[in-house]
N, C-alpha and C. Protein backbone atom coordinates (compact mmCIF):
# COMPACT_ATOMS: atom_id res chain seq x y z
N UNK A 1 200.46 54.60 65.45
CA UNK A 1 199.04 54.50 65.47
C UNK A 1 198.55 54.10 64.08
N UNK A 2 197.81 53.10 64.26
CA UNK A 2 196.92 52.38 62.95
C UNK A 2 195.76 53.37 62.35
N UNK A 3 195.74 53.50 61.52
CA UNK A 3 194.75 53.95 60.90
C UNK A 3 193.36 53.50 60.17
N UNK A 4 192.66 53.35 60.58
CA UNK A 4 192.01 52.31 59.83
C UNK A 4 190.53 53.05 58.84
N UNK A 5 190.30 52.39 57.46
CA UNK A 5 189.23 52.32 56.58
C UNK A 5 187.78 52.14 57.07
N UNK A 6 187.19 53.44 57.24
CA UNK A 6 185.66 52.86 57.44
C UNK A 6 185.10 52.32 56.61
N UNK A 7 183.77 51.27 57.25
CA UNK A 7 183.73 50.08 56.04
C UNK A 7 182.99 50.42 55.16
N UNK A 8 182.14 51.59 55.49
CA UNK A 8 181.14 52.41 54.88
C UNK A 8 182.08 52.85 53.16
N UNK A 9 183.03 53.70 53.43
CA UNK A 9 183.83 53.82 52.43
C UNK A 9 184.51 52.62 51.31
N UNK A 10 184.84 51.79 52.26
CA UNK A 10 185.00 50.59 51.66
C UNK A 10 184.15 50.11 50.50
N UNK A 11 182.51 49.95 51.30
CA UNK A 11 181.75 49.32 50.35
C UNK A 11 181.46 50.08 49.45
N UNK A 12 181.38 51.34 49.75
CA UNK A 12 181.14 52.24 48.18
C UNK A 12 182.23 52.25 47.36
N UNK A 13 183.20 52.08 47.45
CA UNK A 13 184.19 51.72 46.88
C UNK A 13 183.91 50.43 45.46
N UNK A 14 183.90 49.73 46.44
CA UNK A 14 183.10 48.01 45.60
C UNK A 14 181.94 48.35 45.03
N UNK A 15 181.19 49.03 45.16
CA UNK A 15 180.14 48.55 45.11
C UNK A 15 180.01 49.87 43.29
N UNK A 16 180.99 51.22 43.26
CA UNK A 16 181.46 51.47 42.48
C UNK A 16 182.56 50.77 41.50
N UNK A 17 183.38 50.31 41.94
CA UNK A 17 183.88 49.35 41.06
C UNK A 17 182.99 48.47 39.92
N UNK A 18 182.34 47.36 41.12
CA UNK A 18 181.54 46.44 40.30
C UNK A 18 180.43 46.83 39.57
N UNK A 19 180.12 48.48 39.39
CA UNK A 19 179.21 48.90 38.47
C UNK A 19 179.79 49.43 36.99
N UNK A 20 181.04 49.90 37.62
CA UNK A 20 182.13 50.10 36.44
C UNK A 20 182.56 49.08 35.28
N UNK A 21 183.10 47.72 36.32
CA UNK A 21 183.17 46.34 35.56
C UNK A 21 181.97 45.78 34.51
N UNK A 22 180.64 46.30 35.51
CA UNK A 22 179.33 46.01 34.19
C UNK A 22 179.12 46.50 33.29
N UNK A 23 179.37 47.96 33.59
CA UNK A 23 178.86 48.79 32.46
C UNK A 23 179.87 48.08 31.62
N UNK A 24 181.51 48.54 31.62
CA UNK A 24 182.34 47.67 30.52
C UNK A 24 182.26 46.56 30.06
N UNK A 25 181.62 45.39 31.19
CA UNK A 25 181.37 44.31 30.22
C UNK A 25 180.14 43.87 29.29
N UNK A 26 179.40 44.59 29.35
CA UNK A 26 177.80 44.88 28.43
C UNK A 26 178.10 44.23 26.83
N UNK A 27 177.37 43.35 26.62
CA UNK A 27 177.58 43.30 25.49
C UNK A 27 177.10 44.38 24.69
N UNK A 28 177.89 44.03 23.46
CA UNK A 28 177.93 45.45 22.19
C UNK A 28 177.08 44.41 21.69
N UNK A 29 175.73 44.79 22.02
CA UNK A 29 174.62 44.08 20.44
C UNK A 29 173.70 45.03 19.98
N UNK A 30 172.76 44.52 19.62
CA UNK A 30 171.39 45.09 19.56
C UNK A 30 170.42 45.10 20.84
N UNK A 31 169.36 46.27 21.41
CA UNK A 31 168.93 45.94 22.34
C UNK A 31 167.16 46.12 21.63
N UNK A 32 166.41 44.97 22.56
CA UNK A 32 165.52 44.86 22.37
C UNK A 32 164.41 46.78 21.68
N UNK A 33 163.95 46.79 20.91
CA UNK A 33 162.68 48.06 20.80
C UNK A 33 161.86 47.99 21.31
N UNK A 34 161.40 49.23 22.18
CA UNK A 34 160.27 49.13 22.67
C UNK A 34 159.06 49.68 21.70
N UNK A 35 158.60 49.28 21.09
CA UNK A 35 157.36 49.70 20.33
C UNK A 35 156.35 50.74 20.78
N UNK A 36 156.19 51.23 20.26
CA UNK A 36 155.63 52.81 20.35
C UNK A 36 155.85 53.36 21.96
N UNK A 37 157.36 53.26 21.76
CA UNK A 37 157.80 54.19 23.06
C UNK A 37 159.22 54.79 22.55
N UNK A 38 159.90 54.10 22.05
CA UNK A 38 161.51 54.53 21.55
C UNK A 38 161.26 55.26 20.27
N UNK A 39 161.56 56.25 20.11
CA UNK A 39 161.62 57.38 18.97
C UNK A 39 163.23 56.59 18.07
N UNK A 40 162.87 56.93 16.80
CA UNK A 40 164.02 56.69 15.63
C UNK A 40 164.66 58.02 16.02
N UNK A 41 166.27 57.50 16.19
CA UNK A 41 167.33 58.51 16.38
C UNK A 41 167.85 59.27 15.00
N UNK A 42 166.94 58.87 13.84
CA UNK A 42 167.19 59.47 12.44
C UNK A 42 165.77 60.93 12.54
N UNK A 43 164.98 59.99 11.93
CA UNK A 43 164.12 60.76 11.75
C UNK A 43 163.12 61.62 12.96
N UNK A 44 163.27 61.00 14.60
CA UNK A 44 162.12 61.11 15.41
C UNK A 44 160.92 60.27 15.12
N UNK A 45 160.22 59.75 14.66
CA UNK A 45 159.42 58.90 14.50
C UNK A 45 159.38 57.98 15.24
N UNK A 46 158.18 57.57 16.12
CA UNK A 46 158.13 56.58 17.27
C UNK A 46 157.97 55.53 16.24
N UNK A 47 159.16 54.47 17.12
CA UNK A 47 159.50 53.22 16.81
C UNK A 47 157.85 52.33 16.71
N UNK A 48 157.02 51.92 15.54
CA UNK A 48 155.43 51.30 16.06
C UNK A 48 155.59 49.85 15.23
N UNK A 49 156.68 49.45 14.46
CA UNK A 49 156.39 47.84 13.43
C UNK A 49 157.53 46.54 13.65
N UNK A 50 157.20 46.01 14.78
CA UNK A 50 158.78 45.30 14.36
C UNK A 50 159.32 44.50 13.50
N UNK A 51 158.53 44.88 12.23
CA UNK A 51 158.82 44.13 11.11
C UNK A 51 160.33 44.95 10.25
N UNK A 52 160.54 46.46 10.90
CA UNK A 52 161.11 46.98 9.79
C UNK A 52 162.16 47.80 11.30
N UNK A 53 163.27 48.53 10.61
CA UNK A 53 164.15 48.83 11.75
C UNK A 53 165.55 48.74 11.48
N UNK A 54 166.45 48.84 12.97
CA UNK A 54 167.40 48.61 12.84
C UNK A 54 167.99 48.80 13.85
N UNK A 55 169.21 49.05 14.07
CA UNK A 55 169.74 49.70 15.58
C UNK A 55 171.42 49.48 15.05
N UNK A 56 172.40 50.47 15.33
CA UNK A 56 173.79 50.45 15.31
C UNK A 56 174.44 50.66 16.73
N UNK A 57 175.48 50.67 17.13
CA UNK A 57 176.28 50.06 18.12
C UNK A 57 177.70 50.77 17.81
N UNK A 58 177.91 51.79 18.46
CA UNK A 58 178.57 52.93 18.39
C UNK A 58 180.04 51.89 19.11
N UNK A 59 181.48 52.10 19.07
CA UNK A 59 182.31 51.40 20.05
C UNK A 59 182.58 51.77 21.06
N UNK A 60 181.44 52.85 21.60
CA UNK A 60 181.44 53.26 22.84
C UNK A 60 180.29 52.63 23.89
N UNK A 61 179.73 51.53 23.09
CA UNK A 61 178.48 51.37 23.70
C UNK A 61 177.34 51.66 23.54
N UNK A 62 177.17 52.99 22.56
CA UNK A 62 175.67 53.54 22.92
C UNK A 62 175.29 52.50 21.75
N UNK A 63 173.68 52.55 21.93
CA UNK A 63 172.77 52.19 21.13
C UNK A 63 172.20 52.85 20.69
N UNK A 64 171.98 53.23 19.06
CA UNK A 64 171.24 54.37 18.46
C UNK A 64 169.92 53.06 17.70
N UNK A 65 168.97 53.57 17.81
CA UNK A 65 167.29 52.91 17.16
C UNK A 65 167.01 53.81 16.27
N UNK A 66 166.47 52.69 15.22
CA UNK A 66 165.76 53.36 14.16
C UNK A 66 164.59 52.77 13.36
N UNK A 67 163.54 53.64 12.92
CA UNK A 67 162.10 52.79 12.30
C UNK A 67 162.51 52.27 11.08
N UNK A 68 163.44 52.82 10.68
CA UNK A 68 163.48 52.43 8.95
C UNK A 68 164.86 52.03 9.15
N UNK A 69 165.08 50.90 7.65
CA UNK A 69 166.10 51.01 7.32
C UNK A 69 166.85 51.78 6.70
N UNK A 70 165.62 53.04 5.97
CA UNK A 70 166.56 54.08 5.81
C UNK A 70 167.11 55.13 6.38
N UNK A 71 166.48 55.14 7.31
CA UNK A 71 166.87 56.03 8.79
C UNK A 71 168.38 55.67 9.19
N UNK A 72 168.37 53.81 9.13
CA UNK A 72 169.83 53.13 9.69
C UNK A 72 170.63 53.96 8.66
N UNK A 73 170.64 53.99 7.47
CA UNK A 73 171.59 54.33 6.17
C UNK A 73 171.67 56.35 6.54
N UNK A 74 170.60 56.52 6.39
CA UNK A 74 170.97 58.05 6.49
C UNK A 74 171.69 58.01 7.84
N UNK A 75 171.52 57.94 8.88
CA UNK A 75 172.38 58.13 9.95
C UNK A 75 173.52 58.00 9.96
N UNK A 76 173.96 56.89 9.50
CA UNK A 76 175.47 56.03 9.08
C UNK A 76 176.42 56.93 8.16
N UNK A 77 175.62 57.68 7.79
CA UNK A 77 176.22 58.68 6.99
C UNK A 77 176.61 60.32 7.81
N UNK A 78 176.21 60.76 8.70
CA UNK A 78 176.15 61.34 9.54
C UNK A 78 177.26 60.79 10.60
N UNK A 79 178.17 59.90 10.79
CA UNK A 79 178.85 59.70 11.76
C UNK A 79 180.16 59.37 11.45
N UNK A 80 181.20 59.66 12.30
CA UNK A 80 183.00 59.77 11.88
C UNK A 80 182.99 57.94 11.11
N UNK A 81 183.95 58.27 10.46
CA UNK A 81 184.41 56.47 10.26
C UNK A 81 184.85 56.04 11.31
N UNK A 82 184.92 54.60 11.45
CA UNK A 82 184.90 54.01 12.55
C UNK A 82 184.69 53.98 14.21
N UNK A 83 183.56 54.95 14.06
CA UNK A 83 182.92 55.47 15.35
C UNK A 83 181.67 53.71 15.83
N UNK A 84 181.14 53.50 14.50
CA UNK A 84 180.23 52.27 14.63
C UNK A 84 181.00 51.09 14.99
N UNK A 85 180.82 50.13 15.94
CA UNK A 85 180.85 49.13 15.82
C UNK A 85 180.16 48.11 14.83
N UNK A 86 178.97 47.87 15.03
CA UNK A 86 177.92 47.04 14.39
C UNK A 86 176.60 47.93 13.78
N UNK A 87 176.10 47.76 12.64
CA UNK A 87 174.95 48.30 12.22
C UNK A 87 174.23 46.47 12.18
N UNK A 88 172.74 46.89 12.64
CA UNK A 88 172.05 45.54 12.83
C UNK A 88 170.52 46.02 11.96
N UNK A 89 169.95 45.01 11.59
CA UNK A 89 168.83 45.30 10.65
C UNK A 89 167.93 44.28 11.12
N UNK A 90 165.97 44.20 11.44
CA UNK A 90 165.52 43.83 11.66
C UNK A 90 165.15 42.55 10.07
N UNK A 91 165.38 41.33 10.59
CA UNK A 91 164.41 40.37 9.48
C UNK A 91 163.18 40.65 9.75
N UNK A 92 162.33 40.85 8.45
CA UNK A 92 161.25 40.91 8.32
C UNK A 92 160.23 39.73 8.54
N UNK A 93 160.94 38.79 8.11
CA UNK A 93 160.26 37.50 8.25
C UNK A 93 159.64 37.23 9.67
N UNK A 94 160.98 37.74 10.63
CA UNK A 94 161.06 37.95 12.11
C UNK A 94 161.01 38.84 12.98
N UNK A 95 159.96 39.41 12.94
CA UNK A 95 159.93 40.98 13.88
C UNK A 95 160.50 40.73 15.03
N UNK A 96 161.74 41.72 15.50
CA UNK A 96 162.13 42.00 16.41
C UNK A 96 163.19 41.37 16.63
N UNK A 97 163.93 40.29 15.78
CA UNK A 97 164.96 39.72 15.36
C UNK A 97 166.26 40.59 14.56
N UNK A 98 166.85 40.86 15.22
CA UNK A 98 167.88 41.66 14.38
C UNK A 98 169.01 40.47 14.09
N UNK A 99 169.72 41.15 12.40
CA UNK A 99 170.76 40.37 12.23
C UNK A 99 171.77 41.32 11.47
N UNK A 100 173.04 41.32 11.31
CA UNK A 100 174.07 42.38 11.14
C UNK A 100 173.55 42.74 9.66
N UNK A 101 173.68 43.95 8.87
CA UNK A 101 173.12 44.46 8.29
C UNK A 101 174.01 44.23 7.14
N UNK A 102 175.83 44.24 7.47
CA UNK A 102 176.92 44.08 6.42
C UNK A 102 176.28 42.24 6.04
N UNK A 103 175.90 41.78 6.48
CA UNK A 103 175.71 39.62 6.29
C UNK A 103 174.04 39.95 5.68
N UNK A 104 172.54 40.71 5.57
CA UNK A 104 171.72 40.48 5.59
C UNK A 104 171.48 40.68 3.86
N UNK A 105 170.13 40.59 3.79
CA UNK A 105 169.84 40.62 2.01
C UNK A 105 168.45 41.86 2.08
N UNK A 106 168.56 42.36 1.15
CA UNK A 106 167.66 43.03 1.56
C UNK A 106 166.64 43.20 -0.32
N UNK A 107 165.19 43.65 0.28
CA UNK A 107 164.62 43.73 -0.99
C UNK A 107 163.80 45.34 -1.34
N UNK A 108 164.10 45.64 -2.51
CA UNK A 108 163.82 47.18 -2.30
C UNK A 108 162.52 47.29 -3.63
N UNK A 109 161.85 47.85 -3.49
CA UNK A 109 160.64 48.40 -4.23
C UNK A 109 159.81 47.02 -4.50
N UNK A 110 159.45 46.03 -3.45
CA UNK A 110 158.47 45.02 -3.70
C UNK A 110 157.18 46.11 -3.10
N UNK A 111 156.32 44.82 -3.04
CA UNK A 111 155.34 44.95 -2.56
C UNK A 111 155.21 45.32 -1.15
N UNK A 112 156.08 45.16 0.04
CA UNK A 112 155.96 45.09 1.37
C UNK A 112 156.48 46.71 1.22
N UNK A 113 155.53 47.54 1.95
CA UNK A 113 156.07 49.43 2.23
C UNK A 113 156.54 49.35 4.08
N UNK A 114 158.10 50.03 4.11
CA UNK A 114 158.13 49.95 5.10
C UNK A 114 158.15 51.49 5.52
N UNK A 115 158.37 51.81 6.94
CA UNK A 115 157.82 52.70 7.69
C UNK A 115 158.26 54.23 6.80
N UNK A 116 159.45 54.30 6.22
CA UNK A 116 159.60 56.02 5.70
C UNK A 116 159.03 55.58 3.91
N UNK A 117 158.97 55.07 3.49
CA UNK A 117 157.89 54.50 1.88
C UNK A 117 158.78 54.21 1.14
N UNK A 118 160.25 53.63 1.30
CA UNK A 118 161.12 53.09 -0.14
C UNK A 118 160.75 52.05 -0.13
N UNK A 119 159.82 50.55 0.40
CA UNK A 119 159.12 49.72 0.20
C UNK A 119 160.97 48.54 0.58
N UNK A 120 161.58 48.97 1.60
CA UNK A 120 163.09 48.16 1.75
C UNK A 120 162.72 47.38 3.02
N UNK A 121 163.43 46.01 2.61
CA UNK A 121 163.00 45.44 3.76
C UNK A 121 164.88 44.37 3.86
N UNK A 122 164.55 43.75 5.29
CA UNK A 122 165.77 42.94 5.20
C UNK A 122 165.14 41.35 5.68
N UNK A 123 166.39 40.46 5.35
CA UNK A 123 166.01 39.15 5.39
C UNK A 123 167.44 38.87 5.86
N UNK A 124 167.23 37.57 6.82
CA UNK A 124 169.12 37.19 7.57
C UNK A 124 170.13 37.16 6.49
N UNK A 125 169.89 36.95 5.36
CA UNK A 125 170.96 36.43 3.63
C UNK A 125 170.59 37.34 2.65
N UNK A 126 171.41 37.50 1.58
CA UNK A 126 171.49 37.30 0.22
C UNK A 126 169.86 36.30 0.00
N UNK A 127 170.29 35.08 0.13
CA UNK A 127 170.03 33.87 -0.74
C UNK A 127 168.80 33.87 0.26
N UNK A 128 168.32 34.18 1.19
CA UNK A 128 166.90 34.46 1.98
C UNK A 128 165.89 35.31 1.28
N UNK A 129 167.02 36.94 0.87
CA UNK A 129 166.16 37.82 -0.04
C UNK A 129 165.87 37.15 -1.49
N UNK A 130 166.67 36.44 -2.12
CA UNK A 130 166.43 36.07 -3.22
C UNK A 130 165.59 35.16 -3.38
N UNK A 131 165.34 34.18 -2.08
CA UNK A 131 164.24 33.53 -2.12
C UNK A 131 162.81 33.58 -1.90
N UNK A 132 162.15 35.16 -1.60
CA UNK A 132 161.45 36.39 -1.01
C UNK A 132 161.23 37.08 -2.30
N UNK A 133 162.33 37.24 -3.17
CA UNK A 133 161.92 38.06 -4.34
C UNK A 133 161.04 37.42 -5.09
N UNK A 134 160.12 36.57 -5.66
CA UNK A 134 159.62 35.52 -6.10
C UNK A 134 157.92 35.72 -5.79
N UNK A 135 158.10 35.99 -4.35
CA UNK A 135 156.98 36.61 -3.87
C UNK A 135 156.25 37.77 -3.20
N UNK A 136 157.70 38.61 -3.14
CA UNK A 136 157.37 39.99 -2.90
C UNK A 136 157.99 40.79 -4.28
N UNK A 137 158.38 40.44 -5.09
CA UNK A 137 158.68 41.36 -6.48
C UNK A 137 159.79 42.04 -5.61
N UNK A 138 160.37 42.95 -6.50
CA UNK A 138 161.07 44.34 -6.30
C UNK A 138 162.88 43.67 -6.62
N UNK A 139 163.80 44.56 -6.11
CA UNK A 139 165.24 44.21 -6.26
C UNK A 139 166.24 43.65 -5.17
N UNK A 140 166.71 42.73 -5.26
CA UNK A 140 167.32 41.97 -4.47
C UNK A 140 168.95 43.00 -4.06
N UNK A 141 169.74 43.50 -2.79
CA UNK A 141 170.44 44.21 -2.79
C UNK A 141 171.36 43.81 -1.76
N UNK A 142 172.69 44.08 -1.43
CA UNK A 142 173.52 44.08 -0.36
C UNK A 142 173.20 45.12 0.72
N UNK A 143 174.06 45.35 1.66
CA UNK A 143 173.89 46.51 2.39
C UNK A 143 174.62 47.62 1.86
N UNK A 144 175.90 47.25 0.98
CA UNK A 144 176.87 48.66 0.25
C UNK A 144 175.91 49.09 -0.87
N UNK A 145 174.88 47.97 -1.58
CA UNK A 145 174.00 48.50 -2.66
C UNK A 145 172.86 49.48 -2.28
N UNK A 146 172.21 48.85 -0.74
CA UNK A 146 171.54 49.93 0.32
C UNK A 146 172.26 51.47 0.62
N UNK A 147 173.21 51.29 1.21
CA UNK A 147 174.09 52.66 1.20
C UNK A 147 174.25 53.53 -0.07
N UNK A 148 174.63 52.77 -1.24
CA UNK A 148 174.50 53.59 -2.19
C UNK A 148 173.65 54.36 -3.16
N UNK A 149 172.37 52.94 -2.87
CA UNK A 149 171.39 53.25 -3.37
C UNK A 149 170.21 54.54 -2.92
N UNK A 150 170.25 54.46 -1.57
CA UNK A 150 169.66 55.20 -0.44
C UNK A 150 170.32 56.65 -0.34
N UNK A 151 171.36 57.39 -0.98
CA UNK A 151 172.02 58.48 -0.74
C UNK A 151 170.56 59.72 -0.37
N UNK A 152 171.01 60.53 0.71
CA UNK A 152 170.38 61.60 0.62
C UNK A 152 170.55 62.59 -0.30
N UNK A 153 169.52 63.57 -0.86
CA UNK A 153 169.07 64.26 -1.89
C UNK A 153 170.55 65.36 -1.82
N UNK A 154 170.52 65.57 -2.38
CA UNK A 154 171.42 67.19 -2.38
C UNK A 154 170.88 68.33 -1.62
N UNK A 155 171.19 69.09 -0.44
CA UNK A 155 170.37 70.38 0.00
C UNK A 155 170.15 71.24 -1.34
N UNK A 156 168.82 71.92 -0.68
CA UNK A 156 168.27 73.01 -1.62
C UNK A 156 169.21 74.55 -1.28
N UNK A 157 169.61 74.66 -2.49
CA UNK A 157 170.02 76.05 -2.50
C UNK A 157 168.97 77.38 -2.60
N UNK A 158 168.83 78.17 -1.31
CA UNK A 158 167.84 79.19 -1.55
C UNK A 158 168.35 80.38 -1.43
N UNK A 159 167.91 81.29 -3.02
CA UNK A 159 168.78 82.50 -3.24
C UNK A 159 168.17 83.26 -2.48
């Protein structure tokens, strides 16, 4: 005697599969911000400028958002090594344009204040920020000069 597969089972079958196959094939990027709806996964602060930002890309997939670029840096610091895939940084020039944060240029204490007040902003280059410094003042930086520069304070010791 044959046994046979109800088709009912069958299709949930497939129909689990091919949700499995998506989720895994998702690209690992940046995903769009929703503006004053997505909270910064640093600080809490609802995401409101898309001039300033960021978003990293865990190699598990998740997507962590953030208002500041210093939010991106303090966080980054907060997580195992090689847990990140990609850290991505909004161009300013281009709200809502992200570009990888290790390739971008960034400019720190001009004139432009971004959302937590170190006045840091990013541009797609080096040679983008340096061409920006001219007219926004302040210091032209990498992303390892960001990281280093950006360290969080020391905790307060209370006797």
């Amino acid at each position: 005697m044959r046994r046979t597969v109800p088709p009912v089972r069958t299709l949930l079958v497939a129909v689990l599969l091919a949700a499995s196959l998506a989720v895994a094939c998702r690209a690992a990027g940046p995903e769009p911000l929703r503006l004053n709806e997505d909270p910064c996964d640093f600080c809490r602060m609802t995401i409101s400028d898309a001039r300033f930002g960021g978003e990293a890309v865990t190699r598990a997939g998740r997507v962590y958002k953030f208002d500041s670029i210093e939010c991106l840096a303090g966080w980054s610091r907060t997580v195992k090594d090689g847990a990140v895939a990609a850290m991505y940084v909004i161009d300013t020039q281009h709200p809502g344009v992200f570009v990888r944060a290790d390739s971008a240029g960034f400019i720190k204490d001009g004139f432009m204040q971004s959302p937590m007040g170190k006045a840091l902003v990013a541009f797609p280059s080096r040679k983008a920020a340096l061409e920006q410094q001219t007219m926004l003042g302040g210091r032209v930086m990498t992303w390892a000069e960001v990281m280093a520069d950006t360290t969080a304070p020391a905790p307060t010791v209370t006797k």
